[in-house]
N, C-alpha and C. Protein backbone atom coordinates (compact mmCIF):
# COMPACT_ATOMS: atom_id res chain seq x y z
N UNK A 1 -15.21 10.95 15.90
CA UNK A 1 -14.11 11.42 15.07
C UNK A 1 -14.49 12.80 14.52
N UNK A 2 -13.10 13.96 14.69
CA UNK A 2 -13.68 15.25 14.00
C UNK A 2 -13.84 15.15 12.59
N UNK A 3 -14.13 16.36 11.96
CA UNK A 3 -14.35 16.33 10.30
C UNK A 3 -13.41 16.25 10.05
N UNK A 4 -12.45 17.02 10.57
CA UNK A 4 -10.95 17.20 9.87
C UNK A 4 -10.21 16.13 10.02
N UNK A 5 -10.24 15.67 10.99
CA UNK A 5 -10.08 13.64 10.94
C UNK A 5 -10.15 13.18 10.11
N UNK A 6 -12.00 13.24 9.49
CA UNK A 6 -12.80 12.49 8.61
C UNK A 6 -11.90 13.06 6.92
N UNK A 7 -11.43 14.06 7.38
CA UNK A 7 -11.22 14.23 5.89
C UNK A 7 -9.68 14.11 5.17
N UNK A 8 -8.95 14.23 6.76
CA UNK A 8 -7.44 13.66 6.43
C UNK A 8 -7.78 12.19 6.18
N UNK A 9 -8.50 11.29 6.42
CA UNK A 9 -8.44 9.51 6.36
C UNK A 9 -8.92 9.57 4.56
N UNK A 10 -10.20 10.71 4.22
CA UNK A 10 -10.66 10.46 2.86
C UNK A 10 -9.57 11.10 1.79
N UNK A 11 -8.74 11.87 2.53
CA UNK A 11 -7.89 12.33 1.79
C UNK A 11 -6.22 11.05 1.17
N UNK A 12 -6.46 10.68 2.56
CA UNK A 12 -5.37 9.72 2.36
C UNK A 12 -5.61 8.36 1.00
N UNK A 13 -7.15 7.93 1.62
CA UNK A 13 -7.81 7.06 0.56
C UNK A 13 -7.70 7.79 -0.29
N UNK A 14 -8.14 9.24 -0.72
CA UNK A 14 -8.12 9.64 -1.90
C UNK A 14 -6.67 9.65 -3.04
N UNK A 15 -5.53 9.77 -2.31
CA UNK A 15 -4.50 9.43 -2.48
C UNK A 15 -3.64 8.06 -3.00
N UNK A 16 -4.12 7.30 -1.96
CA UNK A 16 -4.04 5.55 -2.64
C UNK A 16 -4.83 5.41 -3.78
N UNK A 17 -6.06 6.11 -4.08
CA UNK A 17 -6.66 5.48 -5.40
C UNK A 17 -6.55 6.40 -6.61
N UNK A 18 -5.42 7.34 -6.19
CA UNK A 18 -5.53 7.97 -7.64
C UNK A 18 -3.99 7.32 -7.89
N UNK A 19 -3.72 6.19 -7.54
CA UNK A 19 -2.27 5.51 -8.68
C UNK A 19 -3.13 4.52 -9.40
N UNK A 20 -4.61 3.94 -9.45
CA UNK A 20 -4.75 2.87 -9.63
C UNK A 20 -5.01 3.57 -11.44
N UNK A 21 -5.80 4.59 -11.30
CA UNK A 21 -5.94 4.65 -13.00
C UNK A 21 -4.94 4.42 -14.12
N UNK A 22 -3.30 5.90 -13.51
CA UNK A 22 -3.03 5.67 -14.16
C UNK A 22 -1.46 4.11 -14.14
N UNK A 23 -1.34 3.42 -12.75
CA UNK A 23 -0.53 2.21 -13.38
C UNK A 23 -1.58 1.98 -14.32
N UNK A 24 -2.44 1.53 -14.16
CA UNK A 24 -3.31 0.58 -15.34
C UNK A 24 -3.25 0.88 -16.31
N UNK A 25 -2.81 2.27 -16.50
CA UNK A 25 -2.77 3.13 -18.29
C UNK A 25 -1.37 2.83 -18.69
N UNK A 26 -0.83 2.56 -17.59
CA UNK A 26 0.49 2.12 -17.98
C UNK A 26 0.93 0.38 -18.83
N UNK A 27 -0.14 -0.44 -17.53
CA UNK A 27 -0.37 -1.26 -17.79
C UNK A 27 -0.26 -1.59 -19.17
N UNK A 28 -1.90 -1.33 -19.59
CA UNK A 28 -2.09 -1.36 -21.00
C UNK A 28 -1.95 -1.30 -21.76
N UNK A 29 -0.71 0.08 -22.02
CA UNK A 29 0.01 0.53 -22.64
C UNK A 29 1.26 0.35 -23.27
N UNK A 30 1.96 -0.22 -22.30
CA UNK A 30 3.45 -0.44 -22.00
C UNK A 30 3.17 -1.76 -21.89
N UNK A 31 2.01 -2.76 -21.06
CA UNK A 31 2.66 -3.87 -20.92
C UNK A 31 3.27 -4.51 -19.70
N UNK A 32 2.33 -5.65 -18.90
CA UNK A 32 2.64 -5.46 -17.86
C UNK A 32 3.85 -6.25 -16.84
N UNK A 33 4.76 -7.08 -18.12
CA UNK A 33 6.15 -7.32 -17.71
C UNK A 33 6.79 -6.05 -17.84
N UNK A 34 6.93 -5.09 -18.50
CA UNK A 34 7.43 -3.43 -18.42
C UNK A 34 7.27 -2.87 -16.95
N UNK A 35 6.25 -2.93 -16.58
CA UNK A 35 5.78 -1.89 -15.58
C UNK A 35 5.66 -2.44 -14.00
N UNK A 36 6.21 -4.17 -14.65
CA UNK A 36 6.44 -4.95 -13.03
C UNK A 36 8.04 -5.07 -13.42
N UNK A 37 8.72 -4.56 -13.95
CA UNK A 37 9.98 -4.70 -14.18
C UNK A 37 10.61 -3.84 -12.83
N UNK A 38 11.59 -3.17 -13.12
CA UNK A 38 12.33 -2.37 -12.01
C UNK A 38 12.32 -1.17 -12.92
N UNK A 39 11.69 -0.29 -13.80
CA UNK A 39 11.54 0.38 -14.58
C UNK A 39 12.87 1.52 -14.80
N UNK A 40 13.88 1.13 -14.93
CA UNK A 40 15.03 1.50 -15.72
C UNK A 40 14.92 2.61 -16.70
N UNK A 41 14.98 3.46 -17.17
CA UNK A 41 14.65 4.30 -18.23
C UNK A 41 13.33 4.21 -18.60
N UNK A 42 12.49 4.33 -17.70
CA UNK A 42 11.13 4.32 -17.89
C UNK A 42 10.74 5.54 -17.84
N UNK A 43 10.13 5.95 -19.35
CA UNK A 43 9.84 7.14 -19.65
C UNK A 43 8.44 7.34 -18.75
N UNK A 44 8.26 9.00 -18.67
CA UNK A 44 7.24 9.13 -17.99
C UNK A 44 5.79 9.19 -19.08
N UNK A 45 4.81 9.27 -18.55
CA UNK A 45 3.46 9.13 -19.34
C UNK A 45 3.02 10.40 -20.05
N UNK A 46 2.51 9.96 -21.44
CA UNK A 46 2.07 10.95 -22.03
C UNK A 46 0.35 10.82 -22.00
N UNK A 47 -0.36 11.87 -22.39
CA UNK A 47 -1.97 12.30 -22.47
C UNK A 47 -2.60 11.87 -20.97
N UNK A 48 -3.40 11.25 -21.19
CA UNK A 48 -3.89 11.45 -20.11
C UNK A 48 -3.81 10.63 -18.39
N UNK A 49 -2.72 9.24 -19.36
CA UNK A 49 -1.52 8.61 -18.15
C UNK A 49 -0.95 9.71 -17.53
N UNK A 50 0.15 10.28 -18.37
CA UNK A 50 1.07 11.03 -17.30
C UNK A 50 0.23 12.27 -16.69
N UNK A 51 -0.64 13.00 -16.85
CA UNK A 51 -1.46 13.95 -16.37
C UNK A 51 -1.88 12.97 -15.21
N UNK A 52 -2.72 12.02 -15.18
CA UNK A 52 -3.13 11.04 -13.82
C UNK A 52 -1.84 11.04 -12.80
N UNK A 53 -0.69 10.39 -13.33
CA UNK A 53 0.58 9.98 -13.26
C UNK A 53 0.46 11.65 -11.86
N UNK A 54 0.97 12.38 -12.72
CA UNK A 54 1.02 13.81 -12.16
C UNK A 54 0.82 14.35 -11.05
N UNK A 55 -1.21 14.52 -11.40
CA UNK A 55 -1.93 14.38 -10.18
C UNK A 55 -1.66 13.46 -8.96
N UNK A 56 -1.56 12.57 -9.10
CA UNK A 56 -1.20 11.49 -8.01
C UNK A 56 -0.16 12.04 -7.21
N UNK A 57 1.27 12.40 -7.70
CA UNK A 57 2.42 13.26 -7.40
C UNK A 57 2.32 14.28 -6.99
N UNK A 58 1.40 15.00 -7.18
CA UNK A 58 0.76 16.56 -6.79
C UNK A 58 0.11 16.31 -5.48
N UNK A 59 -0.92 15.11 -5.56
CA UNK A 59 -1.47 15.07 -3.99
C UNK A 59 -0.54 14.50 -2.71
N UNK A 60 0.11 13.66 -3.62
CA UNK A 60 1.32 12.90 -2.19
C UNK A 60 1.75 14.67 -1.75
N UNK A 61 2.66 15.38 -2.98
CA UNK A 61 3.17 16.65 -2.20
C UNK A 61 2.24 17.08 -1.46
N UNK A 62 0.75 17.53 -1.24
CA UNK A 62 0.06 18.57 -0.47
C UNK A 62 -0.26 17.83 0.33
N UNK A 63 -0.48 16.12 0.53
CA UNK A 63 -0.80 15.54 1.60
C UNK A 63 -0.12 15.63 3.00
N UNK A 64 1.04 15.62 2.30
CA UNK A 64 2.11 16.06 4.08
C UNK A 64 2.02 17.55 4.91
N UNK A 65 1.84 18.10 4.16
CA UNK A 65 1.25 19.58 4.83
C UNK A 65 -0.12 19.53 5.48
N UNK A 66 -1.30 18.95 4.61
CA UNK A 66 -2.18 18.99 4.78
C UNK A 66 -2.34 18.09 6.61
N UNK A 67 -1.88 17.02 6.20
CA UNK A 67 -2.05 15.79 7.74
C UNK A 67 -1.22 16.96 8.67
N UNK A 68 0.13 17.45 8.52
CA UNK A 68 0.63 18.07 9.49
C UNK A 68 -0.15 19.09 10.14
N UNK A 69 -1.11 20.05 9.78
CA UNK A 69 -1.75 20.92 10.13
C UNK A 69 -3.04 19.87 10.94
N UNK A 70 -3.27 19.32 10.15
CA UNK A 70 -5.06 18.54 10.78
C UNK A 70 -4.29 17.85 12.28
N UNK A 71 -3.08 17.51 11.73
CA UNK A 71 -2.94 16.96 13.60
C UNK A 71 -2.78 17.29 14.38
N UNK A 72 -1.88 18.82 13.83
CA UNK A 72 -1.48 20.03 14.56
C UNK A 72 -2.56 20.12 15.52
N UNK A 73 -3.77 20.87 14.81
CA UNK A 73 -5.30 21.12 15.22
C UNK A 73 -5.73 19.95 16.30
N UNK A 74 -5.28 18.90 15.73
CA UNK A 74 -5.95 17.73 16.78
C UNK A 74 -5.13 17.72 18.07
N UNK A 75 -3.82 18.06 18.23
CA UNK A 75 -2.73 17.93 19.22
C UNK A 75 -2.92 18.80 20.39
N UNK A 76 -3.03 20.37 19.53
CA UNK A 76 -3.35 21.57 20.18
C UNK A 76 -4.76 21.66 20.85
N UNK A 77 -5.31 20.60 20.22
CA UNK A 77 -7.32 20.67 20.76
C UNK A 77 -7.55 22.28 19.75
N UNK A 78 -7.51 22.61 18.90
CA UNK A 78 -7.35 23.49 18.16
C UNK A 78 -8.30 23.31 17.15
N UNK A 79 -9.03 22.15 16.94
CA UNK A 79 -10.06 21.94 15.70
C UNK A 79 -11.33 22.29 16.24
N UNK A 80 -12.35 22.88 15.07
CA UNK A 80 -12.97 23.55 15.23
C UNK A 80 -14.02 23.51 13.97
N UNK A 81 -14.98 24.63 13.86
CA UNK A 81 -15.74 24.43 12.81
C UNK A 81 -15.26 25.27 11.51
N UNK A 82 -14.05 26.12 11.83
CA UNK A 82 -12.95 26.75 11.01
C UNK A 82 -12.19 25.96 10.17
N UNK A 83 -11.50 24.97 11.58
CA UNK A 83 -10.55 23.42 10.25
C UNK A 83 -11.13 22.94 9.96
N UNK A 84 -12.63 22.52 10.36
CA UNK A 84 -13.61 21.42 9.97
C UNK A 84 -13.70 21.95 8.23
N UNK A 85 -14.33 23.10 8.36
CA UNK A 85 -14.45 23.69 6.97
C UNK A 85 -12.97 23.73 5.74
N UNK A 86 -12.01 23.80 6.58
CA UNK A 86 -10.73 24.23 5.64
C UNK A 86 -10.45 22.53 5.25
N UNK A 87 -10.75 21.85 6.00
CA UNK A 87 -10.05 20.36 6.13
C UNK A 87 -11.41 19.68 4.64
N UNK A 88 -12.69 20.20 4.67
CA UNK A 88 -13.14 19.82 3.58
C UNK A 88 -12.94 20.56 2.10
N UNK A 89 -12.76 22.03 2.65
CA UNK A 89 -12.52 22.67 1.39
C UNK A 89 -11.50 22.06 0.83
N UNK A 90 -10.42 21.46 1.50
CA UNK A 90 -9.31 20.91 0.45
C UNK A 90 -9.61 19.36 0.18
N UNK A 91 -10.07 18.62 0.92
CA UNK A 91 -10.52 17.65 -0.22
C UNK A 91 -11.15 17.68 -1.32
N UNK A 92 -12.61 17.95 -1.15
CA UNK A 92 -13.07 18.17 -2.17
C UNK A 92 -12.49 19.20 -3.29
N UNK A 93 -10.97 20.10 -2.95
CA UNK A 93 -10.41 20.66 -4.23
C UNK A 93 -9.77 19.62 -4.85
N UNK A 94 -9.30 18.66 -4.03
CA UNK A 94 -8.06 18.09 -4.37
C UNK A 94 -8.84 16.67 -4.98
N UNK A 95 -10.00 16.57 -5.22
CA UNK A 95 -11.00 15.28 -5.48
C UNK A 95 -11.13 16.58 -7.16
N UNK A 96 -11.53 17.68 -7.17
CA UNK A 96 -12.07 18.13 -8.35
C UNK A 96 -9.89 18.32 -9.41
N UNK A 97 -9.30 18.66 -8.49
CA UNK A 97 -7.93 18.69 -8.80
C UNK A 97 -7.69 17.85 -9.51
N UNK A 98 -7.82 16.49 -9.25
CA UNK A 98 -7.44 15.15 -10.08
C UNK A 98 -8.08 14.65 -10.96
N UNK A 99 -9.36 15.14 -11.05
CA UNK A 99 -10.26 14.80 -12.32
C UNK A 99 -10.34 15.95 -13.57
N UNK A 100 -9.89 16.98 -12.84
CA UNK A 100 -9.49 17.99 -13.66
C UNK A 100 -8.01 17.99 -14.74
N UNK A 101 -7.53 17.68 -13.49
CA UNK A 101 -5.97 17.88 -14.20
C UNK A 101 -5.78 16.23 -14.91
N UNK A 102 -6.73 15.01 -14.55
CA UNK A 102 -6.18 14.21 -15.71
C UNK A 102 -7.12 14.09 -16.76
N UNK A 103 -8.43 14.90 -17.34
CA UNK A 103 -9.01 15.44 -18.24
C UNK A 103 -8.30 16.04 -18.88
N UNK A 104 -7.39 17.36 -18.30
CA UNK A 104 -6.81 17.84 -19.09
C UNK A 104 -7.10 19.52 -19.67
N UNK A 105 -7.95 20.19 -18.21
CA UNK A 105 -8.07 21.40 -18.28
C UNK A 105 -7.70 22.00 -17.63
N UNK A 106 -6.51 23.20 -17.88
CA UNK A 106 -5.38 23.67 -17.07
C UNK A 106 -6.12 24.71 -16.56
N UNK A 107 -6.63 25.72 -16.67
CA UNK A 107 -7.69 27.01 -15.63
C UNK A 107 -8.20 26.60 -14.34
N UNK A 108 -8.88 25.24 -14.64
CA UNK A 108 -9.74 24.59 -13.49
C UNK A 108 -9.00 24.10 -12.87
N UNK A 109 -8.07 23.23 -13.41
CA UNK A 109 -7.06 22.53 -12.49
C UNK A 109 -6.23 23.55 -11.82
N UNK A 110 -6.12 25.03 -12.20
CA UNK A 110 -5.17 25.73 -11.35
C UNK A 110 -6.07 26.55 -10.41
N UNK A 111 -7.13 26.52 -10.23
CA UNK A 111 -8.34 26.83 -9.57
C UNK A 111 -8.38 25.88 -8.15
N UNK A 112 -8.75 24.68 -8.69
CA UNK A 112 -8.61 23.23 -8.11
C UNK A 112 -7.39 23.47 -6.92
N UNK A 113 -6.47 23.48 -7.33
CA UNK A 113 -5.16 23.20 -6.71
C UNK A 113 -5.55 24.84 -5.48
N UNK A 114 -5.16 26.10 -6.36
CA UNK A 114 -5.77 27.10 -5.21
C UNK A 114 -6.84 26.54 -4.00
N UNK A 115 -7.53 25.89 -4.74
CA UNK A 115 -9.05 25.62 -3.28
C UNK A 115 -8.51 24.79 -2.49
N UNK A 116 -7.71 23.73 -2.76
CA UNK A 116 -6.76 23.00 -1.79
C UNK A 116 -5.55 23.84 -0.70
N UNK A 117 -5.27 25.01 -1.84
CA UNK A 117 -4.13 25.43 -0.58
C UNK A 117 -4.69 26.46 0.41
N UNK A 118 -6.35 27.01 -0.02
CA UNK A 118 -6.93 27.69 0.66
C UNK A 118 -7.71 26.99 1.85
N UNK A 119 -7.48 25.76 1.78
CA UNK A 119 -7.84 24.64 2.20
C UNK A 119 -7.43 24.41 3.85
N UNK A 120 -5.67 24.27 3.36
CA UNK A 120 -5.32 24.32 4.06
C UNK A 120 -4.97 25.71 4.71
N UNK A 121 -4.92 26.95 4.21
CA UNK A 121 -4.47 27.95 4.56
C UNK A 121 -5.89 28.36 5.99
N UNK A 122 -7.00 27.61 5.81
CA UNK A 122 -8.14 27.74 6.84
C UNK A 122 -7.88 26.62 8.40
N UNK A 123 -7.04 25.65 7.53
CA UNK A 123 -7.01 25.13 9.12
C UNK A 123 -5.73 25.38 9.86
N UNK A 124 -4.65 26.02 9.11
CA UNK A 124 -3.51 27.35 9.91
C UNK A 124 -4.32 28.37 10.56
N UNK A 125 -5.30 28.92 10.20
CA UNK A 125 -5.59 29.90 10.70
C UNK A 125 -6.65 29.79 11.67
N UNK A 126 -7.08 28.69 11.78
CA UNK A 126 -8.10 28.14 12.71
C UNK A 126 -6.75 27.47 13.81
N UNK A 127 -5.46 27.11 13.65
CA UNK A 127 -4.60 26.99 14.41
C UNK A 127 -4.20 28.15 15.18
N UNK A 128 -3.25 29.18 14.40
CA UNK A 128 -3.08 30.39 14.92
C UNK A 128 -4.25 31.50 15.93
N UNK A 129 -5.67 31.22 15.54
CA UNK A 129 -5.89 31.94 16.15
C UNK A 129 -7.25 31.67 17.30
């Protein structure tokens, strides 16, 4: 399996386990006939729930770009030690992204998020050229 394989599958896992923090903050919070309800006017999360909440929402968006390019690369025979590199640079942004942004430090987290789209902007260009 390539890296960029290896890192769309850790990315995906990485994805499934960033809802588990914050339902549970929800959980706890709210109550967990609330949050197994059909949530009706269910306000969104404040401190460091809805920041988790967030993040989670932030990676589903960059995940579909991200897989579309890594398969691209895989389709085209196009992967290389270019996407290999771009395909980790954005996990590991998008791993510092979510611990950042549900801490609750906006510089890093907008840092974070850049290293992800530079991320991907390496395995386009390991496509294109």
């Amino acid at each position: 399996m390539t890296t960029d394989m290896t890192m769309l599958i850790a990315s995906a896992v990485l994805c499934l386990l960033l809802a588990f923090p914050y339902s549970l903050g929800f959980i706890f919070s709210r109550g967990l006939f609330v949050v197994a309800g059909n949530r009706e006017d269910f306000p969104p999360g404040t401190g460091w729930i809805g920041r988790a909440h967030r993040a989670h929402l932030n990676m589903v968006e960059n995940l579909v770009p991200f897989a579309a390019l890594v398969l691209a690369a895989a389709v085209m025979n196009r992967a290389d030690a270019w996407t290999a590199l771009g395909a980790q640079v954005f996990f590991y942004s998008r791993v510092a992204h979510a611990v950042v942004y549900t801490l609750g430090v906006p510089w890093l987290r907008t840092l974070a998020y850049a290293g992800g789209l530079a991320g991907m902007a390496m395995v386009l260009y390991g496509i294109v050229t």
